[in-house]
PDB file of N, CA and C in Angstrom:
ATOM      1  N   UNK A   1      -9.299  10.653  13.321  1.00  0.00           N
ATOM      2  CA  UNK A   1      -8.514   9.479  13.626  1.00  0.00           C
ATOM      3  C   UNK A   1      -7.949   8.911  12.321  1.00  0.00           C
ATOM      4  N   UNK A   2      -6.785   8.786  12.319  1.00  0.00           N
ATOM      5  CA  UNK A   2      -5.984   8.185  11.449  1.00  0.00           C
ATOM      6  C   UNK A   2      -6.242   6.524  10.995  1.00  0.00           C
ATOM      7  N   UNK A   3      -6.805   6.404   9.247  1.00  0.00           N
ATOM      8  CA  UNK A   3      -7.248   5.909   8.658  1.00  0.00           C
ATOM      9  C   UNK A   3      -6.296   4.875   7.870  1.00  0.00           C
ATOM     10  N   UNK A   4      -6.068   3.452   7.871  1.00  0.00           N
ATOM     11  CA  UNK A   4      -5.083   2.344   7.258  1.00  0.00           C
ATOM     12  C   UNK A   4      -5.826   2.759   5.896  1.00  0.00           C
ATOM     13  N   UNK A   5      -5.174   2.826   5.051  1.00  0.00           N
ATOM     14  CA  UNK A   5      -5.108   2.421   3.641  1.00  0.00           C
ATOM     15  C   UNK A   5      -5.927   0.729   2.872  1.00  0.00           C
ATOM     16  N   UNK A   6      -7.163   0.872   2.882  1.00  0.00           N
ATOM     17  CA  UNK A   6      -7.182  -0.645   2.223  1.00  0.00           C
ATOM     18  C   UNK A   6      -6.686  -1.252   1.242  1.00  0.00           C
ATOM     19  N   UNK A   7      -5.803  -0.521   0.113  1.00  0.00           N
ATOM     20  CA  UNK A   7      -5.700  -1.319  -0.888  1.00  0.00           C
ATOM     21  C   UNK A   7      -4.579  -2.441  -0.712  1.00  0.00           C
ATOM     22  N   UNK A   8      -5.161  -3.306  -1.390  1.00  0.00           N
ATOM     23  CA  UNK A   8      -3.884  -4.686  -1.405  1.00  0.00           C
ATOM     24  C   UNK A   8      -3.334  -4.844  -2.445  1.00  0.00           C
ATOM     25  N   UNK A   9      -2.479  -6.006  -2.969  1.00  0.00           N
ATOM     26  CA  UNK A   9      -1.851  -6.126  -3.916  1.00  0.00           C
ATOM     27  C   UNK A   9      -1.395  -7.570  -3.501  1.00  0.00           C
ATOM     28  N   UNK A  10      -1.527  -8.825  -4.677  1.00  0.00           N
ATOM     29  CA  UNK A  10      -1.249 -10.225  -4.132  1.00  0.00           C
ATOM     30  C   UNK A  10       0.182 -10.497  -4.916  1.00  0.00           C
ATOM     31  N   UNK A  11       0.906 -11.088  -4.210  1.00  0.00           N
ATOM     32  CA  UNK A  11       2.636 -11.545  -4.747  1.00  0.00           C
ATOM     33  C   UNK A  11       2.651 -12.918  -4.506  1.00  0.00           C
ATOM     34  N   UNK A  12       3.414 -13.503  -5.156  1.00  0.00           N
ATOM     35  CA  UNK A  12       3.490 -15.266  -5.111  1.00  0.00           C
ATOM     36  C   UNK A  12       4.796 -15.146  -4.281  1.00  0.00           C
ATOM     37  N   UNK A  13       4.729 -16.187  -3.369  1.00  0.00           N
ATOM     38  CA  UNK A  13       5.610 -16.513  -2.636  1.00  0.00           C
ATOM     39  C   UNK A  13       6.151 -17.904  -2.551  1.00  0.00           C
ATOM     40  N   UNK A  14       6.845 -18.769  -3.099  1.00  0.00           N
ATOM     41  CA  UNK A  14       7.268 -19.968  -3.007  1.00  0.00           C
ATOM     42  C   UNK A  14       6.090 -20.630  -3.314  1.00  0.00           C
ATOM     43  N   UNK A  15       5.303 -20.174  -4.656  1.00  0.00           N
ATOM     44  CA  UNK A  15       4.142 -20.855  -5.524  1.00  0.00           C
ATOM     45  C   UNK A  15       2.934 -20.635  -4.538  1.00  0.00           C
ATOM     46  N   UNK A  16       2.979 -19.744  -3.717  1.00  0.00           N
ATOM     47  CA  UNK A  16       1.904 -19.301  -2.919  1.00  0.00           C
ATOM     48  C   UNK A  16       1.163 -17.969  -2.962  1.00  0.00           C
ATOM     49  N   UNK A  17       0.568 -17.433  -3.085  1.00  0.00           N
ATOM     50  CA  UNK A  17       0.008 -16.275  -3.003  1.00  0.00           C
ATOM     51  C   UNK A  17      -0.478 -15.544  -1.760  1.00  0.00           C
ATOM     52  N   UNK A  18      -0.004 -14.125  -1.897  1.00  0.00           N
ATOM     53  CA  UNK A  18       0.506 -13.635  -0.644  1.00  0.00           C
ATOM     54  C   UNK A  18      -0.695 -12.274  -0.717  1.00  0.00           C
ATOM     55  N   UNK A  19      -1.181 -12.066   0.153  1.00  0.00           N
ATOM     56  CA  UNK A  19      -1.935 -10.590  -0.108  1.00  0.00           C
ATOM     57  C   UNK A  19      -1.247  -9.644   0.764  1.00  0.00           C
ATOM     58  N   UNK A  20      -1.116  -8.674   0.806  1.00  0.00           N
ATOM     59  CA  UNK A  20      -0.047  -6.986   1.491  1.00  0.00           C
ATOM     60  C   UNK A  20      -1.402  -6.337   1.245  1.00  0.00           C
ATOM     61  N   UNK A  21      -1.115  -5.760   2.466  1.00  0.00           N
ATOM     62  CA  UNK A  21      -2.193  -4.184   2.392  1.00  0.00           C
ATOM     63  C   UNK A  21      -1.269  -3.208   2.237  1.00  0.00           C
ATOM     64  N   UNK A  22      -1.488  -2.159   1.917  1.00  0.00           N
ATOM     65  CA  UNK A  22      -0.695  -0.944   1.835  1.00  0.00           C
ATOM     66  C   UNK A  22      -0.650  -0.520   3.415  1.00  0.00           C
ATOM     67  N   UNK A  23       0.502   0.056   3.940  1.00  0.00           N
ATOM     68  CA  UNK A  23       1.115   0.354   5.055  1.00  0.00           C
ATOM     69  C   UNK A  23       0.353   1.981   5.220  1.00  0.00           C
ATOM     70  N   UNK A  24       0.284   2.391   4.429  1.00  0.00           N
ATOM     71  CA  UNK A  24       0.438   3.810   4.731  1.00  0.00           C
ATOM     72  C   UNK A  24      -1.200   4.120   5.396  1.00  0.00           C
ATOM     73  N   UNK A  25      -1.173   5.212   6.026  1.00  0.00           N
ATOM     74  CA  UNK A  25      -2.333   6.254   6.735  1.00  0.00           C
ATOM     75  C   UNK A  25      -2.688   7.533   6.556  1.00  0.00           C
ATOM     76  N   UNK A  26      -3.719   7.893   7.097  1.00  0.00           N
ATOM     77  CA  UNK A  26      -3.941   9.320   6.525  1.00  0.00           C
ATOM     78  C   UNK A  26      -5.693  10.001   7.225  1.00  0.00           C
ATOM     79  N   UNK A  27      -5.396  10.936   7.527  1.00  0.00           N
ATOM     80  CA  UNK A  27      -6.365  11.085   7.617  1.00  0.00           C
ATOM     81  C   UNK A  27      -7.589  11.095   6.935  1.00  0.00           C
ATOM     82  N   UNK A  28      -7.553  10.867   5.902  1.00  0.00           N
ATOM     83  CA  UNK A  28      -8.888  10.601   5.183  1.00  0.00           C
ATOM     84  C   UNK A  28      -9.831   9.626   5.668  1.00  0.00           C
ATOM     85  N   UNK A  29     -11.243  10.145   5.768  1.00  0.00           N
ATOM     86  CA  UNK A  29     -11.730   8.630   6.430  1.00  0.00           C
ATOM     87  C   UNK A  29     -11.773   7.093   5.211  1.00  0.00           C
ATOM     88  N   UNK A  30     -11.381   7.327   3.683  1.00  0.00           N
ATOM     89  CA  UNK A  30     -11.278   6.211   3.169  1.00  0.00           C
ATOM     90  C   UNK A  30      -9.799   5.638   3.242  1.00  0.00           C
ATOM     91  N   UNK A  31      -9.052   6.049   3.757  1.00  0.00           N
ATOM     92  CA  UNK A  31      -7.699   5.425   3.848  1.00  0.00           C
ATOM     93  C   UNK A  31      -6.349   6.652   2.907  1.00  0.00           C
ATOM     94  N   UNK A  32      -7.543   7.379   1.944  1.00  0.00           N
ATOM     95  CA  UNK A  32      -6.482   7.890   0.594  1.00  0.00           C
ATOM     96  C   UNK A  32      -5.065   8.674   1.239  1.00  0.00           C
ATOM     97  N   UNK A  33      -4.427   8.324  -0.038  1.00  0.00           N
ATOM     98  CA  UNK A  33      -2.899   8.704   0.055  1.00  0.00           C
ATOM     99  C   UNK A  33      -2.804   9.772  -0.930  1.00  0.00           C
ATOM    100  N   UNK A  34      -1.471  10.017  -0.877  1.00  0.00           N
ATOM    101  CA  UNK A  34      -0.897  10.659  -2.292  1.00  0.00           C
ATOM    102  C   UNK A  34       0.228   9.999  -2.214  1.00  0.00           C
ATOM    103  N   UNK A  35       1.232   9.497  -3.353  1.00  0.00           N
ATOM    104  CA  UNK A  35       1.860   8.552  -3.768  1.00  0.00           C
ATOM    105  C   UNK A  35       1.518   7.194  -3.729  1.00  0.00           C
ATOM    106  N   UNK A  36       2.339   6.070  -4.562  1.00  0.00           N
ATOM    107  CA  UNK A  36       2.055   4.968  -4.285  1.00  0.00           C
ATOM    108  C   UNK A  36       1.644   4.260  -3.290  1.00  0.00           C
ATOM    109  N   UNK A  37       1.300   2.946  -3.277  1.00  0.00           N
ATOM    110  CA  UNK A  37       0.393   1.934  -2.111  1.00  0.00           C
ATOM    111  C   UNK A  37       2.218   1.137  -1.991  1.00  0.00           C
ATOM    112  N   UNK A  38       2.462   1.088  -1.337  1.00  0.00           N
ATOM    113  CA  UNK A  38       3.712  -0.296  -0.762  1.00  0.00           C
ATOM    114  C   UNK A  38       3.467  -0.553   0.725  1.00  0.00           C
ATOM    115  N   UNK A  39       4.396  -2.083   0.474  1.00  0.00           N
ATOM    116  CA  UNK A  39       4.409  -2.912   1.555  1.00  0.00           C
ATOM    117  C   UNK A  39       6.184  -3.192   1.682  1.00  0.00           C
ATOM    118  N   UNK A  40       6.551  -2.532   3.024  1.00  0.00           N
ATOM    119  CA  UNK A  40       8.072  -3.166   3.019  1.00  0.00           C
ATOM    120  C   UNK A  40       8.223  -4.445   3.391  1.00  0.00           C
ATOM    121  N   UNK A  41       8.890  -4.956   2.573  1.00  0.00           N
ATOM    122  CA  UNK A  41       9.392  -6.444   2.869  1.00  0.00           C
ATOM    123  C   UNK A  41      10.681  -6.921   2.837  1.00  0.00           C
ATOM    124  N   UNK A  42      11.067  -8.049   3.616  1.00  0.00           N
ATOM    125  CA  UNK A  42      12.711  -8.235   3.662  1.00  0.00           C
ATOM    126  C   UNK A  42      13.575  -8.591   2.430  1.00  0.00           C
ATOM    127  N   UNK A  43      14.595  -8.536   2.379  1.00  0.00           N
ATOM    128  CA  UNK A  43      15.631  -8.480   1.121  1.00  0.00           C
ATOM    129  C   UNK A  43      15.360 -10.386   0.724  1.00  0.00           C
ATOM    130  N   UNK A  44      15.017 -10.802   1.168  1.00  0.00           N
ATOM    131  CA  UNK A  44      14.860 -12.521   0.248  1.00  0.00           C
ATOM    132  C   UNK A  44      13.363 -12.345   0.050  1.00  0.00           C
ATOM    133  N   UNK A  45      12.417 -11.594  -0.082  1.00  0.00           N
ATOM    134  CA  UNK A  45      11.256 -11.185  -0.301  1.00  0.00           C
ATOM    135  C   UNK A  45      11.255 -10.450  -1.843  1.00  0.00           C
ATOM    136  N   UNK A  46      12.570 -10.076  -1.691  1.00  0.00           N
ATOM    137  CA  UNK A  46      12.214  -8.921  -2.875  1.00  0.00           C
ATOM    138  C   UNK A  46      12.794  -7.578  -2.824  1.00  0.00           C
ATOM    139  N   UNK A  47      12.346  -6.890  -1.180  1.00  0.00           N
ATOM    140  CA  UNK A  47      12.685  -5.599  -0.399  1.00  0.00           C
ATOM    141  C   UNK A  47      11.224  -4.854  -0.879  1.00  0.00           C
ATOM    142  N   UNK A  48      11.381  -4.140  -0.877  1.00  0.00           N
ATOM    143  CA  UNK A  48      10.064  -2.962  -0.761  1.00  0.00           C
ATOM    144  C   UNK A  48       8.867  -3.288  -2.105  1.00  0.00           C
ATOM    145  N   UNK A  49       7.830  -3.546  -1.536  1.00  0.00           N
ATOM    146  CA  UNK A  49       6.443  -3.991  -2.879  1.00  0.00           C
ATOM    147  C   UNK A  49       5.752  -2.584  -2.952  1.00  0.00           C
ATOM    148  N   UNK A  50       5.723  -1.841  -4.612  1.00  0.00           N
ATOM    149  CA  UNK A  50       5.277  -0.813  -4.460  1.00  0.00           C
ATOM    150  C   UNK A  50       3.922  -1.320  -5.457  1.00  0.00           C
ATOM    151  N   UNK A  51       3.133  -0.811  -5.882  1.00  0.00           N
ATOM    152  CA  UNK A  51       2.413  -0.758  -7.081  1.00  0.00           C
ATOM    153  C   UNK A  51       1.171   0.750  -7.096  1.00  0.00           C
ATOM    154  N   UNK A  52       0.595   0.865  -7.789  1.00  0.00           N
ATOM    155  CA  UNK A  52       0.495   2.280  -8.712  1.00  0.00           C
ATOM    156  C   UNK A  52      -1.042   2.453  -7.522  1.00  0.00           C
ATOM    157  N   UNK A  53      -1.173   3.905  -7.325  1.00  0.00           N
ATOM    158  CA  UNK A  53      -2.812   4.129  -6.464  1.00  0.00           C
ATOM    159  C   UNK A  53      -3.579   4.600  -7.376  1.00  0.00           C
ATOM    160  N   UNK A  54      -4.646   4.133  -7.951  1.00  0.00           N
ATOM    161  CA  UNK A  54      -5.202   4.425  -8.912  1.00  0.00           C
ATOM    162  C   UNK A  54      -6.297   5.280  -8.339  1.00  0.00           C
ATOM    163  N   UNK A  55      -6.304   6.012  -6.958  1.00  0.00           N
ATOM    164  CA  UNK A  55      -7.307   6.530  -6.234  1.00  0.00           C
ATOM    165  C   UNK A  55      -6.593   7.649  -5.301  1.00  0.00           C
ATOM    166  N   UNK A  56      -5.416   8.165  -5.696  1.00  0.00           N
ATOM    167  CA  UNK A  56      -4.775   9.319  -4.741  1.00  0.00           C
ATOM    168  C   UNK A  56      -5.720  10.532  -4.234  1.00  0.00           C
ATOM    169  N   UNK A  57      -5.327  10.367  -2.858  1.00  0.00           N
ATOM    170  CA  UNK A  57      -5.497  11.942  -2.906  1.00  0.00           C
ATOM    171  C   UNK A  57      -4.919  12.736  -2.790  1.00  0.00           C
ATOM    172  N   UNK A  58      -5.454  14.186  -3.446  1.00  0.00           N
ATOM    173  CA  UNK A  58      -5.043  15.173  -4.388  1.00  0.00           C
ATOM    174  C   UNK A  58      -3.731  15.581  -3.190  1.00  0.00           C
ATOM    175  N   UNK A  59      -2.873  16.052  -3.835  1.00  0.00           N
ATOM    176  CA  UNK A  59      -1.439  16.584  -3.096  1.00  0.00           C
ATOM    177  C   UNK A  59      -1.896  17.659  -2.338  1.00  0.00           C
ATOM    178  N   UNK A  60      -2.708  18.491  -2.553  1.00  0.00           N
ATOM    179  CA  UNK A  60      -2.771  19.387  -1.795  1.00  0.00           C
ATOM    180  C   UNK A  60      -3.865  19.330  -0.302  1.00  0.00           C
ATOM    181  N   UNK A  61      -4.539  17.808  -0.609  1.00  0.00           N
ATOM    182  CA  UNK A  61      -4.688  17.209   0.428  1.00  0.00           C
ATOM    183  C   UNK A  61      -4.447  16.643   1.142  1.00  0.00           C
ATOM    184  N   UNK A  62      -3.183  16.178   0.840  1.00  0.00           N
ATOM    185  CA  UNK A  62      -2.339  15.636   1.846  1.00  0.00           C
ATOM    186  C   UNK A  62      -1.954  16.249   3.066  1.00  0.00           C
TER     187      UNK A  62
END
């Protein structure tokens, strides 16, 4: 069964702080990816929140 991604990442929003989970899935049972963690968001947001997975998994596990 297909596994959400936990990692988050917090963005200020109109002096507020915002937490995003990463969108992406996978079968891994810890959530892991290969490529970055992002959150799409609308164009007065910013548009797309990416930041770095310091925990990929390996490409050929994907």
């Amino acid at each position: 069964m297909p596994t959400r991604c936990p990692a988050t990442d917090t963005i200020q929003v109109d002096d507020t702080d915002l937490e995003l989970q990463c969108v992406e899935w996978s079968e891994d049972p810890d959530g892991r990816h290969a490529g970055d963690h992002h959150v799409p968001l609308s164009p007065a947001m910013g548009g797309e929140h990416t930041w770095p997975n310091t925990n990929p998994l390996p490409d050929d596990a994907a």
